[in-house]
Protein backbone atom coordinates (compact mmCIF):
# COMPACT_ATOMS: atom_id res chain seq x y z
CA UNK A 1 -14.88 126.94 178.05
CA UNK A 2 -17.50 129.11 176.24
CA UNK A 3 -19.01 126.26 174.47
CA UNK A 4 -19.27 124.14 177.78
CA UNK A 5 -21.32 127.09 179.89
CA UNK A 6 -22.91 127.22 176.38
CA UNK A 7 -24.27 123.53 176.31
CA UNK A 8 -24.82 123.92 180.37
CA UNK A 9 -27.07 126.58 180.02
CA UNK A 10 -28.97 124.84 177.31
CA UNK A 11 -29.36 122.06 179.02
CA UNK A 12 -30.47 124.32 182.00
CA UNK A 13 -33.42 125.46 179.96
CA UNK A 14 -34.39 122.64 178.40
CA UNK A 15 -34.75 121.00 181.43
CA UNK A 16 -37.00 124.18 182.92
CA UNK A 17 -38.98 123.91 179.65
CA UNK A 18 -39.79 120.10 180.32
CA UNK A 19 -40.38 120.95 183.85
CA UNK A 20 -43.03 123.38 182.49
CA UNK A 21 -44.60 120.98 180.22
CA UNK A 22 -44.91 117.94 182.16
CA UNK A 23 -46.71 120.19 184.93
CA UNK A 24 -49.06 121.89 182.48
CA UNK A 25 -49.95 118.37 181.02
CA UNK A 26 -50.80 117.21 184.80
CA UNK A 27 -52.29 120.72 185.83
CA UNK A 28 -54.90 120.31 182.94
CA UNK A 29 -55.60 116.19 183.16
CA UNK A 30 -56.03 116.53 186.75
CA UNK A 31 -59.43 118.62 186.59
CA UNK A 32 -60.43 117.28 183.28
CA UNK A 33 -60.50 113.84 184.85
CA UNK A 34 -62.62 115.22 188.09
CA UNK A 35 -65.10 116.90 185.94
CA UNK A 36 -65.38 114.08 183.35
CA UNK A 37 -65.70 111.56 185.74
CA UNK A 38 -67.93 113.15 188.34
CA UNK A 39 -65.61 112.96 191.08
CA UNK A 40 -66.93 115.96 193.17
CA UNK A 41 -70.99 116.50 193.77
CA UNK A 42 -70.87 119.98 194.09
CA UNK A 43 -71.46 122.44 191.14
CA UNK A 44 -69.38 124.97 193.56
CA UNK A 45 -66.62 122.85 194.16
CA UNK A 46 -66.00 121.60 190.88
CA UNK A 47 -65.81 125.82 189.91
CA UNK A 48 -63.47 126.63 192.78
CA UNK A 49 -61.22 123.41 191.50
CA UNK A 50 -61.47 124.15 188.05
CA UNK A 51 -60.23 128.16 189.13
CA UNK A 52 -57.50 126.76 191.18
CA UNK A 53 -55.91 124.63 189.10
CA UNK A 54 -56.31 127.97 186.34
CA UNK A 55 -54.56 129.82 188.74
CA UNK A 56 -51.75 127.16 189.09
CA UNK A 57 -51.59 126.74 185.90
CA UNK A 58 -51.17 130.59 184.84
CA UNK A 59 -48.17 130.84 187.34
CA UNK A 60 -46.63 127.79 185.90
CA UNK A 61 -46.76 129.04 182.21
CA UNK A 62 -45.79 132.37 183.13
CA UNK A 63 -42.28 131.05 185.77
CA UNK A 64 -41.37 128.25 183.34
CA UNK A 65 -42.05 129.50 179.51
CA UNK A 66 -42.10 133.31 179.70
CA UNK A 67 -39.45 132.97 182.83
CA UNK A 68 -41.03 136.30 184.81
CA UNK A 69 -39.53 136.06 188.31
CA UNK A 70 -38.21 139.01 190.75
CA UNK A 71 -34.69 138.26 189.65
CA UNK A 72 -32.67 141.94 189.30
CA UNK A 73 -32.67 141.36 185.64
CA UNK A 74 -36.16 140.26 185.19
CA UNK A 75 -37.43 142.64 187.25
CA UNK A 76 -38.91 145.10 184.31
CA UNK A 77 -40.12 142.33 182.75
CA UNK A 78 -42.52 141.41 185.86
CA UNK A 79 -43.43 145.14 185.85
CA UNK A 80 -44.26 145.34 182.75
CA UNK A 81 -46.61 142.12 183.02
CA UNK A 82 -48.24 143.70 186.30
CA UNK A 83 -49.01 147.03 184.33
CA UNK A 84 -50.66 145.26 181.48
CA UNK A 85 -52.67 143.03 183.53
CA UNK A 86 -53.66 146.26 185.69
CA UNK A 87 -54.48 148.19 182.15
CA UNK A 88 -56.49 145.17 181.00
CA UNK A 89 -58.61 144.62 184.27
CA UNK A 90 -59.48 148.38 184.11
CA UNK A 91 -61.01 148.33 180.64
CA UNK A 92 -62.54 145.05 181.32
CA UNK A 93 -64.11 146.10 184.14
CA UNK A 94 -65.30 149.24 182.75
CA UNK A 95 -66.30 148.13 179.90
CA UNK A 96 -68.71 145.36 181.74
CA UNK A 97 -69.72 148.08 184.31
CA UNK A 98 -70.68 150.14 181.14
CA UNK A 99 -73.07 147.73 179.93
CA UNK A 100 -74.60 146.47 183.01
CA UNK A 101 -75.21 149.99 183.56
CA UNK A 102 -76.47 150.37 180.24
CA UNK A 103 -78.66 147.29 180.11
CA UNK A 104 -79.94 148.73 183.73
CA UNK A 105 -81.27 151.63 182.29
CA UNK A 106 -82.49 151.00 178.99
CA UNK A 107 -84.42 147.83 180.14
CA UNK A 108 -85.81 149.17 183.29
CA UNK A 109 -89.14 150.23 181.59
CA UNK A 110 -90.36 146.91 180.17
């Protein structure tokens, strides 16, 4: 019985890892081939497509490989995720808000 749930729940996540690879594979051709091939005119368009499919591409690495979902038992896990992201956009932010600042005023005399 063990060794049945056992080879169920392997299979289970093998097929949610290939899930996440085939999609990462076709979330990164996908704008490669627009931008490589000139499919869209528009410098802003081919940004906002390349950010998108980023975007889509972030939430499938982080559902399929590092499994963060608001399950009960994953739930600290998502927190945890949230607070460093929050952490890491703070100093980012301050730190370029820093330098522009610094840049501003060192550079205004010339």
């Amino acid at each position: 019985m063990q060794i049945k749930n056992s080879k169920k729940n392997n299979n289970k996540a093998f097929f949610s890892y290939l899930t996440g690879f085939i999609l990462s594979i076709i979330l990164t051709i996908i704008p490669y081939l627009m931008i490589s091939q000139h499919y869209l005119l528009e410098y802003q368009a081919n940004v906002f497509i390349v950010v998108l499919f980023a975007i889509l591409q972030l939430i499938v690495q982080l559902t399929f490989f590092l499994h963060l979902s608001a399950k009960p038992e994953q739930r600290w896990n998502l927190f945890t995720f949230v607070f460093t992201t929050v952490v890491l956009s703070i100093l980012v932010s301050g730190t370029l808000w820093i330098m522009w600042s610094m840049n501003y005023n060192m550079m205004s005399n010339i």
